[in-house]
Protein backbone atom coordinates (compact mmCIF):
# COMPACT_ATOMS: atom_id res chain seq x y z
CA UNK A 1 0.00 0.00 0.00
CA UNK A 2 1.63 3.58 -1.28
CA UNK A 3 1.80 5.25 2.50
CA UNK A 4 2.51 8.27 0.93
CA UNK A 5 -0.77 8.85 -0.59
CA UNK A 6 -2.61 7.65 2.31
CA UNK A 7 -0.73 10.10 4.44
CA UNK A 8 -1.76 12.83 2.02
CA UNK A 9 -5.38 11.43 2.20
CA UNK A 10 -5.83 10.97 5.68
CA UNK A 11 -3.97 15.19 6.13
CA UNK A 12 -6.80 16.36 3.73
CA UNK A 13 -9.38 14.25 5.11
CA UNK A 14 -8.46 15.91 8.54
CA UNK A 15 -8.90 19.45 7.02
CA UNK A 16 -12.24 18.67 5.35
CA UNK A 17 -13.79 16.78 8.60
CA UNK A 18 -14.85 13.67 6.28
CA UNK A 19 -17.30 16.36 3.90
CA UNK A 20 -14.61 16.12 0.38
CA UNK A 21 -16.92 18.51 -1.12
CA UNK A 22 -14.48 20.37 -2.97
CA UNK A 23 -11.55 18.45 -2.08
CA UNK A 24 -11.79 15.88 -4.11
CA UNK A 25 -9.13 18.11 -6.91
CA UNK A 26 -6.62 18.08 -4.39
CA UNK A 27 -6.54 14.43 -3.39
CA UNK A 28 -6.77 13.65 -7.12
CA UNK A 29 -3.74 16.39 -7.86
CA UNK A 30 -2.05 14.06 -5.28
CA UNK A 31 -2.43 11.15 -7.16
CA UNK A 32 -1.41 12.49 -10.06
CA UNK A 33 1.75 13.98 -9.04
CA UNK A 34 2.60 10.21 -6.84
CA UNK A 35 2.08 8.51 -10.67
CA UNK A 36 5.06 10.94 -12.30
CA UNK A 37 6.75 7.86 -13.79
CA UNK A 38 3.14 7.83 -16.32
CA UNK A 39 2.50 10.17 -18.80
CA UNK A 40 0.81 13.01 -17.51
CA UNK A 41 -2.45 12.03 -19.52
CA UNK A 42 -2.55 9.05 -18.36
CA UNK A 43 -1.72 9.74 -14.46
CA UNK A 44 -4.76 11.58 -14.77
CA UNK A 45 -6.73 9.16 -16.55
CA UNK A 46 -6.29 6.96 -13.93
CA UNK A 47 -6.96 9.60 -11.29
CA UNK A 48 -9.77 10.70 -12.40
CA UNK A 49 -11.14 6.85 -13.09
CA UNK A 50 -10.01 5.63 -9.73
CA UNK A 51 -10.72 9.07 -7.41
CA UNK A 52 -14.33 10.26 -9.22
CA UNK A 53 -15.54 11.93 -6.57
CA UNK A 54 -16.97 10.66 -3.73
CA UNK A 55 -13.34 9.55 -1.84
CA UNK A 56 -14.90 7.16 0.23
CA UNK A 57 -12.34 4.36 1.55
CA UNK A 58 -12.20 1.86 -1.04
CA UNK A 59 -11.63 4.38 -3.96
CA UNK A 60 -8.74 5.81 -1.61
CA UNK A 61 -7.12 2.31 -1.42
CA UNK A 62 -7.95 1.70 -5.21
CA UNK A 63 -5.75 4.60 -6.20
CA UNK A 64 -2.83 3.15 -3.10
CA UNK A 65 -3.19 0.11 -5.16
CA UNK A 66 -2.90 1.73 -8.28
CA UNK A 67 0.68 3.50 -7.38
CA UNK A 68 1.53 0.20 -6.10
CA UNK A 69 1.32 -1.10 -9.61
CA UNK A 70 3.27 2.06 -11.30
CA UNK A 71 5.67 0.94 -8.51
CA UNK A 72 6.26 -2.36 -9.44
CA UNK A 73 4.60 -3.85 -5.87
CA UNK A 74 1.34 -4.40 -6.11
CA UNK A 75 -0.01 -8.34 -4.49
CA UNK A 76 -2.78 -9.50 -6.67
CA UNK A 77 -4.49 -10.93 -4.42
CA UNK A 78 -5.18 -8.27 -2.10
CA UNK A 79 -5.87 -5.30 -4.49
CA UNK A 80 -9.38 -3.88 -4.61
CA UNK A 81 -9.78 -3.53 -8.07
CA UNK A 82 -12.38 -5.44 -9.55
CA UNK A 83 -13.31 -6.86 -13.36
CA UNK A 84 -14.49 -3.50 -14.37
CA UNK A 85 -11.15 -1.20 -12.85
CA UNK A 86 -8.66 -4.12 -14.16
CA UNK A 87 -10.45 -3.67 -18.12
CA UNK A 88 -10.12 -0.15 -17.68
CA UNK A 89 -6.26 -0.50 -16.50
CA UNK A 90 -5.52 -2.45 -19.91
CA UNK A 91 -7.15 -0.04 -22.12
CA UNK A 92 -5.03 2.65 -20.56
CA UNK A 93 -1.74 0.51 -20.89
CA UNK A 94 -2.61 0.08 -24.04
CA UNK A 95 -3.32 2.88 -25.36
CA UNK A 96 -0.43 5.11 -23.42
CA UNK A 97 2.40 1.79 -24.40
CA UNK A 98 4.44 3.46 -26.49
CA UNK A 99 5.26 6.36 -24.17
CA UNK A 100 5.86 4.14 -20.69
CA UNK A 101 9.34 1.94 -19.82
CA UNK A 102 8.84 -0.87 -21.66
CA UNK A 103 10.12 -2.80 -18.76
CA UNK A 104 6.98 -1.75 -16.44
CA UNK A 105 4.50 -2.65 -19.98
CA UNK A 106 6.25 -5.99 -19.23
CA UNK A 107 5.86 -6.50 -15.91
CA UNK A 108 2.33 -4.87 -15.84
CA UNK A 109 1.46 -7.38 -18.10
CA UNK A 110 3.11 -10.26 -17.20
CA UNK A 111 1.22 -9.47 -13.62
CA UNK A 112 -2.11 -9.20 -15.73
CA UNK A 113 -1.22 -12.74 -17.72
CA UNK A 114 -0.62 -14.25 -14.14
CA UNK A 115 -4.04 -13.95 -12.91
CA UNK A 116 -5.83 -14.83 -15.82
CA UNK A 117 -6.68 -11.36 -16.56
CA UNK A 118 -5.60 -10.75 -19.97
């Protein structure tokens, strides 16, 4: 789990008293900045698909999980994404493939190939 961007969410979440009503840019800005190793479009893509507004708990650890992927340390088995989030995560590395380390479009979809996904 990225600590990092939990930290950030649980320091906004403190300013905001659990009401994200107009917060939810900033925790997605954080997101965004924590995916730098992506293309800008696409860290924002994935920001915006994973953080859409409501920034309850399980889209919080949905976008930990999804810096643990861009980080290369992400256990299958205990991320929250679901059939849905994991379709939408191959459309994006496909269509941003060509601009990302070729050695993470491996390993992204080598991790994908493991679990049947693909």
């Amino acid at each position: 789990m990225n600590n990092e961007f939990i930290r950030q969410y649980k320091r906004i979440s403190k300013t905001c008293q659990g009401d994200f009503t107009g917060k939810e840019g900033e925790l997605r800005e954080v997101l965004t900045r924590l995916l730098g190793g992506f293309p800008s479009e696409m860290a924002r893509e994935g920001a915006d698909y994973f953080l859409p507004g409501n920034s309850v708990e399980e889209e919080v650890q949905k976008g930990a999980d999804l810096l643990d992927l861009h980080n290369e340390e992400l256990e299958g088995d205990k991320a929250y994404f679901t059939a849905e989030d994991w379709n939408f995560l191959k459309e994006l590395i496909n269509a941003y493939a060509e601009d990302l380390d070729m050695e993470w479009v491996a390993y992204a979809m080598q991790f994908l190939l493991d679990r049947d996904l693909l």
